[in-house]
Protein backbone atom coordinates (compact mmCIF):
# COMPACT_ATOMS: atom_id res chain seq x y z
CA UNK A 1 37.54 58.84 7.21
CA UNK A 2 35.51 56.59 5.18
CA UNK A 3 32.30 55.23 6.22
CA UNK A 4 29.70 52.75 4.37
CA UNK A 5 26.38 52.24 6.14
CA UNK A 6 22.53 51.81 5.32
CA UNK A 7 20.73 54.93 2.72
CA UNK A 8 17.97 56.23 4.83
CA UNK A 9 15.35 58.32 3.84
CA UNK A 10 17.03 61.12 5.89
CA UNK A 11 20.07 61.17 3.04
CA UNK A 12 17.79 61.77 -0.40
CA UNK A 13 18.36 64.66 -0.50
CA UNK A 14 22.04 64.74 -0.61
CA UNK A 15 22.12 61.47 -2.74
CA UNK A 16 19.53 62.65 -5.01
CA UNK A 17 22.35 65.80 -5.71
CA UNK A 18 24.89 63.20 -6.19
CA UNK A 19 22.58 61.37 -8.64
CA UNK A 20 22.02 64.22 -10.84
CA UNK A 21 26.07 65.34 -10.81
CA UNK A 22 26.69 61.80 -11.73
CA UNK A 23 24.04 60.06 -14.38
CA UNK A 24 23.78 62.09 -18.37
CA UNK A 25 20.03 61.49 -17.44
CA UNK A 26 19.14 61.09 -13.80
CA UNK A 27 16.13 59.43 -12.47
CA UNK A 28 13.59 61.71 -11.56
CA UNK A 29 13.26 62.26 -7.71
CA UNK A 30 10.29 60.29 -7.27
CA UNK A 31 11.73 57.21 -9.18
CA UNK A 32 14.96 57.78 -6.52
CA UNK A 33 12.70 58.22 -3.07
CA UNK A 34 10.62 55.38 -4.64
CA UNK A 35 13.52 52.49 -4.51
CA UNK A 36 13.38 52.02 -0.69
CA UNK A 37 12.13 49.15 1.12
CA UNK A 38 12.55 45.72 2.71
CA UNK A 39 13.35 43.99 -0.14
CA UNK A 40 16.43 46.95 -1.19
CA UNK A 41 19.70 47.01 -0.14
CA UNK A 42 20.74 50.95 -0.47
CA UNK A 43 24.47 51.93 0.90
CA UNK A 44 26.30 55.08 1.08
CA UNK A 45 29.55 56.04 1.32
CA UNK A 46 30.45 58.96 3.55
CA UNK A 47 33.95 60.70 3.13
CA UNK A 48 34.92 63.52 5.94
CA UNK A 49 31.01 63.46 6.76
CA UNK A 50 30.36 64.38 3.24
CA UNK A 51 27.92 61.69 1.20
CA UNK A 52 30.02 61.14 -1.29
CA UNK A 53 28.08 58.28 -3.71
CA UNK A 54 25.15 55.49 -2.91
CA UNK A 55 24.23 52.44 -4.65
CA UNK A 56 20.34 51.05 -4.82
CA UNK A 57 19.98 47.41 -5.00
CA UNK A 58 16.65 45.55 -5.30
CA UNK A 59 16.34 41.50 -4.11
CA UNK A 60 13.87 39.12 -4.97
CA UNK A 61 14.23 35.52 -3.81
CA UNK A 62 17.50 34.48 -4.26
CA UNK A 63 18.42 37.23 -6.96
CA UNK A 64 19.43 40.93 -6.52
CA UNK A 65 19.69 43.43 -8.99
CA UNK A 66 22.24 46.82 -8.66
CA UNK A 67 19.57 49.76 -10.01
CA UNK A 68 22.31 52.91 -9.54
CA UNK A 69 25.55 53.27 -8.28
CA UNK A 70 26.92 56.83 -8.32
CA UNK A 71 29.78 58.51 -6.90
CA UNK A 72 30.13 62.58 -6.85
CA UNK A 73 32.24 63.70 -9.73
CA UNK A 74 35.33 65.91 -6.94
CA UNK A 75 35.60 62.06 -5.23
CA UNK A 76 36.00 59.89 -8.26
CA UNK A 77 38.78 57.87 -8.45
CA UNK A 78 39.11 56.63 -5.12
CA UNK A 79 37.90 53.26 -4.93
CA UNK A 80 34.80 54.36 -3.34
CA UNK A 81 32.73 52.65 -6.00
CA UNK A 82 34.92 49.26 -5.26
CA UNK A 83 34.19 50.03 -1.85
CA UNK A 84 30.13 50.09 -1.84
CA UNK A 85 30.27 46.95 -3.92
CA UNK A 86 32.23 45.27 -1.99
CA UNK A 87 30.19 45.92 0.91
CA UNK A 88 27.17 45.02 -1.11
CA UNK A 89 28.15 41.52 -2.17
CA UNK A 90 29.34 40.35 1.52
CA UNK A 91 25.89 41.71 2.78
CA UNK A 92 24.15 39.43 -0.22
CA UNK A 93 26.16 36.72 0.90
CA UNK A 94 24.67 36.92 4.09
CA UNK A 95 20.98 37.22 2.93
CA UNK A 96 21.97 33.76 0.20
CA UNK A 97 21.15 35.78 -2.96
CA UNK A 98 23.21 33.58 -5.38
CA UNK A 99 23.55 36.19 -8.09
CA UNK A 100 23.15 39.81 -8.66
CA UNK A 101 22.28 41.47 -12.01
CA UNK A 102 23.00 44.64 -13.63
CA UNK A 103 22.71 46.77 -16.86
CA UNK A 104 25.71 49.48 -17.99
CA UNK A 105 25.53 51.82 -20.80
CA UNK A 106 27.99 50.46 -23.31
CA UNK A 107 29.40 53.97 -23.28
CA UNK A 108 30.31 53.88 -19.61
CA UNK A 109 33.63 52.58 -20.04
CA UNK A 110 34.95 52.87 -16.37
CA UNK A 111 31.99 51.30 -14.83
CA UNK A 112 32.13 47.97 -17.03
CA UNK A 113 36.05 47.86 -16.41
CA UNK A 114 35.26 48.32 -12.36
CA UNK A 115 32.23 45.92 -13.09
CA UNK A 116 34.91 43.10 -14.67
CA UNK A 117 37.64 43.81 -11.78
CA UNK A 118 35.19 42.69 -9.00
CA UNK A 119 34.28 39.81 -11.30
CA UNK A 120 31.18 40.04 -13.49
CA UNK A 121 30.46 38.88 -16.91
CA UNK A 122 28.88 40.32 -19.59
CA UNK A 123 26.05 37.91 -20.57
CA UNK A 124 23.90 39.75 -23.10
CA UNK A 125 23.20 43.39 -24.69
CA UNK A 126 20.03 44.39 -24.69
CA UNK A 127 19.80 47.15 -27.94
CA UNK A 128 19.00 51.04 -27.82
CA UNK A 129 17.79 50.44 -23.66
CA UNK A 130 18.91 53.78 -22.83
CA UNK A 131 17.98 57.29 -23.83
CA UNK A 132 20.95 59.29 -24.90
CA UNK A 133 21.75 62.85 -26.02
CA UNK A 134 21.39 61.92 -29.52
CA UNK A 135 18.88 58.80 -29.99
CA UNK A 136 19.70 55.97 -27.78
CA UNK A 137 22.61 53.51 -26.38
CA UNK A 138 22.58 49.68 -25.61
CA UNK A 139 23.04 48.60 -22.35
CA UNK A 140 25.44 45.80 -21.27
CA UNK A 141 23.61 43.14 -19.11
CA UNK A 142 26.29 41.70 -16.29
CA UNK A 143 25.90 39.33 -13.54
CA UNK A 144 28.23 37.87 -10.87
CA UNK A 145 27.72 34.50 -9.17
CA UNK A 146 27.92 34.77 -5.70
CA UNK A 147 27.44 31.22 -4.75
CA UNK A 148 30.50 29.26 -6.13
């Protein structure tokens, strides 16, 4: 059974192990415990009562912006990342944020094709953003409208 409901403080731990399975170079714990708040929207997804991948989201005003989205490496390729998203942009709806923002690592191939399926554009690159293994990578700078 799959389940999507709020990140609490209670699941760090387990989402900070999913973070460091899932990201070349995770954030360090006390950049992850620090993204909480009232102006966040965190999710999980739970799979057989296993946290199987979160997303962070910050909001200001009428923007958000998706920080991390990462799902543990054995349940890749289910749609659970579609899944979180999904649930993200009908809760941003609610809240009237009319667009939400994000950055990709050019390199991350499957995340800017699951980024383009739910409908965002690329709009910019912004050059050598992240740190790689050997120097660093652009990032791809996306955003989808959500008020039409």
């Amino acid at each position: 059974m799959k389940t999507i409901s709020t990140l609490t403080e209670l699941d760090f731990d387990d989402a900070y192990a999913v973070e460091k399975l899932s990201h070349l170079i995770p954030w360090s714990e006390q950049t992850f415990r620090s993204n909480q708040g009232e102006r966040y929207i965190n999710k999980k997804v739970v799979l057989n009562n296993q946290l199987a991948g979160f997303l962070i989201c910050q909001t200001v005003l009428d923007e958000a912006t998706l920080f991390n989205v990462a799902i543990a490496p054995m349940y890749r390729k289910q749609g659970l990342a579609t899944l979180l998203l999904e649930n993200l942009l009908q809760e941003l709806t609610t809240k009237n944020i009319k667009i939400l923002w994000l950055e990709v690592r050019e390199s991350n191939i499957s995340a800017i094709n699951l980024y383009h399926n739910l409908g965002f554009n690329e709009i910019t690159i912004r050059k050598n953003y992240y740190p790689a293994k050997h120097g660093r990578e652009d990032a791809i700078i996306m955003a989808y409208n959500i008020s039409f």
